[in-house]
Protein backbone atom coordinates (compact mmCIF):
# COMPACT_ATOMS: atom_id res chain seq x y z
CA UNK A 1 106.72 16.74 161.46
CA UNK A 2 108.42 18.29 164.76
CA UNK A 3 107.45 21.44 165.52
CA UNK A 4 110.63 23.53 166.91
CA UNK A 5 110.07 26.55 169.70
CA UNK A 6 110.91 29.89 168.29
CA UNK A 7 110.19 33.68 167.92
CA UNK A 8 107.02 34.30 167.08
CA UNK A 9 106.95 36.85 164.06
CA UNK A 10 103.62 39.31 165.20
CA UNK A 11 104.29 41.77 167.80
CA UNK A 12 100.82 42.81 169.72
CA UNK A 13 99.04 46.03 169.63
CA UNK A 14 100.65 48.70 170.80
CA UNK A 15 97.60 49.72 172.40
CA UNK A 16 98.38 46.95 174.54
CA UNK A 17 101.04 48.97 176.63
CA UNK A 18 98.01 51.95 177.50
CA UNK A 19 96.08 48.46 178.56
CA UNK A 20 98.63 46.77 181.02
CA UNK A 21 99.28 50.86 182.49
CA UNK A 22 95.53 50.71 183.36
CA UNK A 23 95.86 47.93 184.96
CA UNK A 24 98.98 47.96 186.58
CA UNK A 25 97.64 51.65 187.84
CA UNK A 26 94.15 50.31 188.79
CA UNK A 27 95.81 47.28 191.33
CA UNK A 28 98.47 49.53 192.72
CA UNK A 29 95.30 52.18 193.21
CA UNK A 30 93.60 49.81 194.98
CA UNK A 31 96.38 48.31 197.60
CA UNK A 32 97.54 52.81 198.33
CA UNK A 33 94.46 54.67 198.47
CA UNK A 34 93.07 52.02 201.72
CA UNK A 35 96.58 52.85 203.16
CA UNK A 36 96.19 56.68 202.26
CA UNK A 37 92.76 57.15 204.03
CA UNK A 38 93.95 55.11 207.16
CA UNK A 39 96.79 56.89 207.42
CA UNK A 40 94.74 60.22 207.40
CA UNK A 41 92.12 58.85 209.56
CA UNK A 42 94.66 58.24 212.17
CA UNK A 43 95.92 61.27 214.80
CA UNK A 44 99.43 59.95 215.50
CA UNK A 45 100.29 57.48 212.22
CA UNK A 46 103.02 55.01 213.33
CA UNK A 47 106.44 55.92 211.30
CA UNK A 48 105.62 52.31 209.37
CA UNK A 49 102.66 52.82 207.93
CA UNK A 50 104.24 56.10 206.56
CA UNK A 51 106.66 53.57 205.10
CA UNK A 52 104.68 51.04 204.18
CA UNK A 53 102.38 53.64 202.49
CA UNK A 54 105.30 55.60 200.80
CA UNK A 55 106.87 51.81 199.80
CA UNK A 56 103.62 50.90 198.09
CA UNK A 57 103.29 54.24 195.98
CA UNK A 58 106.91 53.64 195.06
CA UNK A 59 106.73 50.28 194.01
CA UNK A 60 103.65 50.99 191.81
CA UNK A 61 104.99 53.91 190.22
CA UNK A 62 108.22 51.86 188.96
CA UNK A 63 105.81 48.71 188.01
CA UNK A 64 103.06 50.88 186.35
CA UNK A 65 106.06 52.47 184.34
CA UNK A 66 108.29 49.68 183.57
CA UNK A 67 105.95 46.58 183.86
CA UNK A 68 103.77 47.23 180.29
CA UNK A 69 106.58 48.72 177.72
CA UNK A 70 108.98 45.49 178.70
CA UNK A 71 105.81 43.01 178.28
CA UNK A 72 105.29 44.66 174.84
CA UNK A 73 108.59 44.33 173.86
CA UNK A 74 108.47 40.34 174.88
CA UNK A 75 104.93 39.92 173.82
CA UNK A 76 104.42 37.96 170.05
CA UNK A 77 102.79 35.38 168.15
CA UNK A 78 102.22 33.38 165.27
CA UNK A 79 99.95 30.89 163.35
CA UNK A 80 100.66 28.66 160.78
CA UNK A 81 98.97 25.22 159.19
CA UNK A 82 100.66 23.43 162.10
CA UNK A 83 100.87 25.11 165.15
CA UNK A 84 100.24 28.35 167.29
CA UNK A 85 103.16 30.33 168.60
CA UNK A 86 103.25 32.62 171.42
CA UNK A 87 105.76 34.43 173.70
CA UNK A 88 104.45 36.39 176.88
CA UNK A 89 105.76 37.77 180.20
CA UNK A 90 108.01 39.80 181.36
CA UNK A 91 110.06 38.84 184.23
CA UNK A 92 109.22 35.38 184.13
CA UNK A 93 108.35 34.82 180.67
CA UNK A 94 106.61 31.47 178.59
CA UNK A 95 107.29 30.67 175.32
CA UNK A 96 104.25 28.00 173.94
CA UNK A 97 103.88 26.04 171.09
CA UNK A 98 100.13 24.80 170.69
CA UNK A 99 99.74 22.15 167.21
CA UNK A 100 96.66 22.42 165.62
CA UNK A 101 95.45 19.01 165.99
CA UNK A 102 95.43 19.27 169.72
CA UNK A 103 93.36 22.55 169.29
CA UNK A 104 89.74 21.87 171.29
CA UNK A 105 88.36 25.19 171.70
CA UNK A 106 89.01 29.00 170.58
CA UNK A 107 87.82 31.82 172.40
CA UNK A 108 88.13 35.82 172.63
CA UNK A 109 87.17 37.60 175.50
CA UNK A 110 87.35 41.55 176.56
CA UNK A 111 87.07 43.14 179.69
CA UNK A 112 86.36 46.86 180.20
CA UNK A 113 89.61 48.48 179.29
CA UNK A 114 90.12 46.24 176.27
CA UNK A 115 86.90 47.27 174.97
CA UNK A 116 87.46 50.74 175.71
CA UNK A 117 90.89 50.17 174.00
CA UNK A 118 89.45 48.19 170.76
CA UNK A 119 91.52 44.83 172.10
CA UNK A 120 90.32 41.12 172.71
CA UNK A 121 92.18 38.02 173.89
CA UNK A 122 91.85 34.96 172.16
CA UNK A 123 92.15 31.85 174.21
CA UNK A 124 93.22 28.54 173.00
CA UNK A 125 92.30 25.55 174.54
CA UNK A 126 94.32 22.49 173.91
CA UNK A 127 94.54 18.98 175.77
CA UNK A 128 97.66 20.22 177.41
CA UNK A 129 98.24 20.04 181.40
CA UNK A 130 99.85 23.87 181.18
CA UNK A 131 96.59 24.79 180.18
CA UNK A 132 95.22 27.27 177.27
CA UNK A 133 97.19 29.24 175.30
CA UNK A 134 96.63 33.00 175.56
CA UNK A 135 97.24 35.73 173.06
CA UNK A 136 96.48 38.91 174.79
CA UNK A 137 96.42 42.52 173.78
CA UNK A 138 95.16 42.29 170.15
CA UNK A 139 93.23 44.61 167.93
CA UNK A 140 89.69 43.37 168.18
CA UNK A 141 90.02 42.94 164.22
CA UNK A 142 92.88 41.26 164.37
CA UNK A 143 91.28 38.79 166.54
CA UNK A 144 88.08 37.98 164.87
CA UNK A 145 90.15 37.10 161.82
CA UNK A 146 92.20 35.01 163.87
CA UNK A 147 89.32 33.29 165.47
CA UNK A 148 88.00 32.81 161.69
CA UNK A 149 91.31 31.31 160.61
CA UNK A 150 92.13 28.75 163.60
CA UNK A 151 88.76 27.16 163.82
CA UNK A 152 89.00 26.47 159.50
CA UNK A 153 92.40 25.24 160.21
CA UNK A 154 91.33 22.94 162.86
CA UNK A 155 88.63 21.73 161.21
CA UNK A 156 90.67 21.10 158.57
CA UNK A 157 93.46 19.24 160.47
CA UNK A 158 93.16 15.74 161.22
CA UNK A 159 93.43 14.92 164.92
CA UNK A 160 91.09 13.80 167.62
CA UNK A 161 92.29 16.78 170.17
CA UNK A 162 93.47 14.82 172.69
């Protein structure tokens, strides 16, 4: 059987874009508001850290706006018997195709905003040198069941993982 790269048929949560604004908000916070109080802090700012300052603020405010409804829109994946399916990114973007039988571990995690949000991330661990596969931004349900349903395929699948 070959398995053939292509379009994953499950969009993620659409919760997903509040989580990646959140985010994309909370780093941008973090690299202004040090710039902001120097900046205030200082009698006679040099005309580049106004620059610098008013650079970062715009950059963030196009990435924070743009950055998470484009990743949704590129954002999907798929299981079947054989294989899992995923599609992720934005400007660079990674299309994976994990087969079951090289499946070795499957996790779900969830940070702070994804638990505020009801989302999880399941993780896929395979013997691949590109490393796990990642499925981010789905509804906590949705992931459980998912969790549920890769390791009985797996187990199910012969292979030795490697």
């Amino acid at each position: 059987m070959t398995l053939q790269l292509r379009t994953p048929r499950h969009q993620v949560s659409p919760k997903s874009v509040l989580l990646w604004t959140m985010q994309a908000a909370l780093f941008w916070l973090v690299l202004f508001v040090p710039q902001l109080v120097v900046f205030m802090l200082v009698n006679e700012p040099p005309t580049w850290e106004l620059a610098l300052m008013i650079a970062t603020l715009v950059v963030g405010i196009v990435h924070t706006a743009v950055e998470p409804s484009w990743r949704y829109r590129v954002h999907r994946w798929e299981t079947t018997q054989d294989a899992v399916y995923t599609l992720s990114g934005w400007l660079n973007q990674e299309w994976r195709v994990a087969p079951v039988s090289r499946i070795q571990t499957i996790d779900t995690k969830r940070g702070p905003f994804q638990q505020l949000l009801g989302l999880a991330t399941v993780t896929v661990t395979t013997a691949s040198a590109a490393g796990p596969v990642e499925i981010e931004g789905l509804d906590h349900e949705v992931a459980q069941r998912l969790v549920v349903e890769l390791t009985n395929t797996t187990q199910a699948t012969p292979g030795d993982a490697t």
